[in-house]
PDB file of N, CA and C in Angstrom:
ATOM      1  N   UNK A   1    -144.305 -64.780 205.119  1.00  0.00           N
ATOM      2  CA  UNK A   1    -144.057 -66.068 204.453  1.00  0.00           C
ATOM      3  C   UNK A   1    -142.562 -66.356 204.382  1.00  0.00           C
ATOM      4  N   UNK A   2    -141.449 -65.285 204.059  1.00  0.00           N
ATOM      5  CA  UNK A   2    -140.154 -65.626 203.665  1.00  0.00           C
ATOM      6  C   UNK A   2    -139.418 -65.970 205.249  1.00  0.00           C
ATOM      7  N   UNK A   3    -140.377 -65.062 206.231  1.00  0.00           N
ATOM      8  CA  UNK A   3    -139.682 -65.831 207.549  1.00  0.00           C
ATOM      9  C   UNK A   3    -139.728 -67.008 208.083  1.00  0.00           C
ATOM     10  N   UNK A   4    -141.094 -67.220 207.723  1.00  0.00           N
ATOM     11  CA  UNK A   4    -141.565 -69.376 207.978  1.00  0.00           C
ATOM     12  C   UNK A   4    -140.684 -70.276 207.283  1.00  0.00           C
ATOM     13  N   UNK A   5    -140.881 -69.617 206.019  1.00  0.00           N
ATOM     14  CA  UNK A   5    -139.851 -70.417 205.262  1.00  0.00           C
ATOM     15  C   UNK A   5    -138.347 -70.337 205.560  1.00  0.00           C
ATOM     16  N   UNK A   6    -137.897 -69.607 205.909  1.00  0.00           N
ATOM     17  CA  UNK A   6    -136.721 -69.327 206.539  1.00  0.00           C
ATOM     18  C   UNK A   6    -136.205 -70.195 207.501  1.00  0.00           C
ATOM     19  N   UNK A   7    -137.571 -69.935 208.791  1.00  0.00           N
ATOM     20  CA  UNK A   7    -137.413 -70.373 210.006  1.00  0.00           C
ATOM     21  C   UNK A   7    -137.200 -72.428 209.463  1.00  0.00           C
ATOM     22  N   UNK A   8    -138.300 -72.639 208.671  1.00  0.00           N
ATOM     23  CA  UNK A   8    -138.369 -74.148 208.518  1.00  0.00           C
ATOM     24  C   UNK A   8    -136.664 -74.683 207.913  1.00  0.00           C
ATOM     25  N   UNK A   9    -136.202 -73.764 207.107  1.00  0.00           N
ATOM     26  CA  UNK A   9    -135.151 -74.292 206.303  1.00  0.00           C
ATOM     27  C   UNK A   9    -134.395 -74.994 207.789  1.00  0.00           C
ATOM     28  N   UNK A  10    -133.884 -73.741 208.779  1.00  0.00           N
ATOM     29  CA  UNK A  10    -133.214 -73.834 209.767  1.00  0.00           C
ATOM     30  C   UNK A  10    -133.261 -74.888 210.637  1.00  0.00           C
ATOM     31  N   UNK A  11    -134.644 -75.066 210.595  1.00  0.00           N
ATOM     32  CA  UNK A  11    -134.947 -76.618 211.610  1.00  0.00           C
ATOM     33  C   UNK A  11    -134.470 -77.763 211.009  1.00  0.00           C
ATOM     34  N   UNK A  12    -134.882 -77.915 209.817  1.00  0.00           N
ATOM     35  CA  UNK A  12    -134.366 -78.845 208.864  1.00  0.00           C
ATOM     36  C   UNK A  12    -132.832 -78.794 208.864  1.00  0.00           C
ATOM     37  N   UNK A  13    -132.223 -77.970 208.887  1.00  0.00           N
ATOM     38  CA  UNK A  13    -130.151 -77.953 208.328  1.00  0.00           C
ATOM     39  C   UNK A  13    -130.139 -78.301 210.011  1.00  0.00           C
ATOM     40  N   UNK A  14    -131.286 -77.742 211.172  1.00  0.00           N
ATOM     41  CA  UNK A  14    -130.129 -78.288 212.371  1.00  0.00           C
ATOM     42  C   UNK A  14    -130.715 -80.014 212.495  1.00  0.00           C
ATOM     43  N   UNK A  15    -132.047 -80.522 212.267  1.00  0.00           N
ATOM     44  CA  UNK A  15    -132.272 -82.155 212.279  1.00  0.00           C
ATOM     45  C   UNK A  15    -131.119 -82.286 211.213  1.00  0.00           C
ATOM     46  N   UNK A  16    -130.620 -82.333 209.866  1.00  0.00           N
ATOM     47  CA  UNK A  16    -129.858 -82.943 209.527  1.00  0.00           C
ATOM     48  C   UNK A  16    -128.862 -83.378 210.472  1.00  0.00           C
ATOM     49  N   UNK A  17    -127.914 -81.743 211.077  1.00  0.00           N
ATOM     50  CA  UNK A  17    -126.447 -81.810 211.339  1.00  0.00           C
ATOM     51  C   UNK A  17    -126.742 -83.076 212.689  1.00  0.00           C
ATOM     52  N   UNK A  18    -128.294 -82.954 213.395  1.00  0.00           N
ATOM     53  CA  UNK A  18    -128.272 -83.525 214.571  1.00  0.00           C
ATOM     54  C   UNK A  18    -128.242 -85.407 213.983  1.00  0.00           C
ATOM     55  N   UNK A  19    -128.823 -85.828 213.125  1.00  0.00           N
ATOM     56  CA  UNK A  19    -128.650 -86.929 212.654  1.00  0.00           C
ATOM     57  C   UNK A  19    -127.616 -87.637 212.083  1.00  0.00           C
ATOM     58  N   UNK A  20    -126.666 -86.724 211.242  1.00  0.00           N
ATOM     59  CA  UNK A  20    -125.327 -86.328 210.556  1.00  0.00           C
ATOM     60  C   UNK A  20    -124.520 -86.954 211.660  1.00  0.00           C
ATOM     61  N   UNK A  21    -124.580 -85.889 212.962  1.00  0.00           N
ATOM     62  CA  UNK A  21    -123.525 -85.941 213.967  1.00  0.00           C
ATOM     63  C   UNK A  21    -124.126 -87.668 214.989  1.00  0.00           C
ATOM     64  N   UNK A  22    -124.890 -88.105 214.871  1.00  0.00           N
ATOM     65  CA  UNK A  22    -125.473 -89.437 215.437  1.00  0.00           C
ATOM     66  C   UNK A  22    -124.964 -90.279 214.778  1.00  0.00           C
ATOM     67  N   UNK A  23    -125.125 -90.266 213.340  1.00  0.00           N
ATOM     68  CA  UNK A  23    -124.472 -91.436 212.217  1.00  0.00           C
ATOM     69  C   UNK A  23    -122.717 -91.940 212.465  1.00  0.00           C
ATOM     70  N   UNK A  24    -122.654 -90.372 212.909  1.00  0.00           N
ATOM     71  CA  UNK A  24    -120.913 -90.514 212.967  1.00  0.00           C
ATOM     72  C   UNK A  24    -120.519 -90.961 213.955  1.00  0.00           C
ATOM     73  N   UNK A  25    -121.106 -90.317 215.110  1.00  0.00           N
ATOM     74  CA  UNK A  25    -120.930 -91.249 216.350  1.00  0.00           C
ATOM     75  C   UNK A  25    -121.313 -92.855 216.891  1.00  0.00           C
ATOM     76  N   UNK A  26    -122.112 -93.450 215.902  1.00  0.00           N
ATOM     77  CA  UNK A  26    -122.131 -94.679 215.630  1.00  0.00           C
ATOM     78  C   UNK A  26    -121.706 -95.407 214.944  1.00  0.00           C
ATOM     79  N   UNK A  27    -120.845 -94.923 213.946  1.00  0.00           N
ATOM     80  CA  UNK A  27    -120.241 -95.435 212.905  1.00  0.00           C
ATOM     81  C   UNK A  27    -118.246 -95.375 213.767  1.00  0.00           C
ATOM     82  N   UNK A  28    -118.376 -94.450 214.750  1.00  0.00           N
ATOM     83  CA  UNK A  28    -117.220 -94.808 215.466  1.00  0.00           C
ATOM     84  C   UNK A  28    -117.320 -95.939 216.523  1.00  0.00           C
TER      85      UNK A  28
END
């Protein structure tokens, strides 16, 4: 269980940074 959960956090922090880093590049 603590590895799924683990694994999910990770997907989630990299969709943020990948959306994060899109916002910024459109906002330039």
């Amino acid at each position: 269980l603590n590895q799924t959960l683990i694994k999910n956090q990770d997907m989630m922090r990299r969709k943020v940074k990948e959306i994060e880093e899109r916002e910024i590049h459109t906002a330039l």
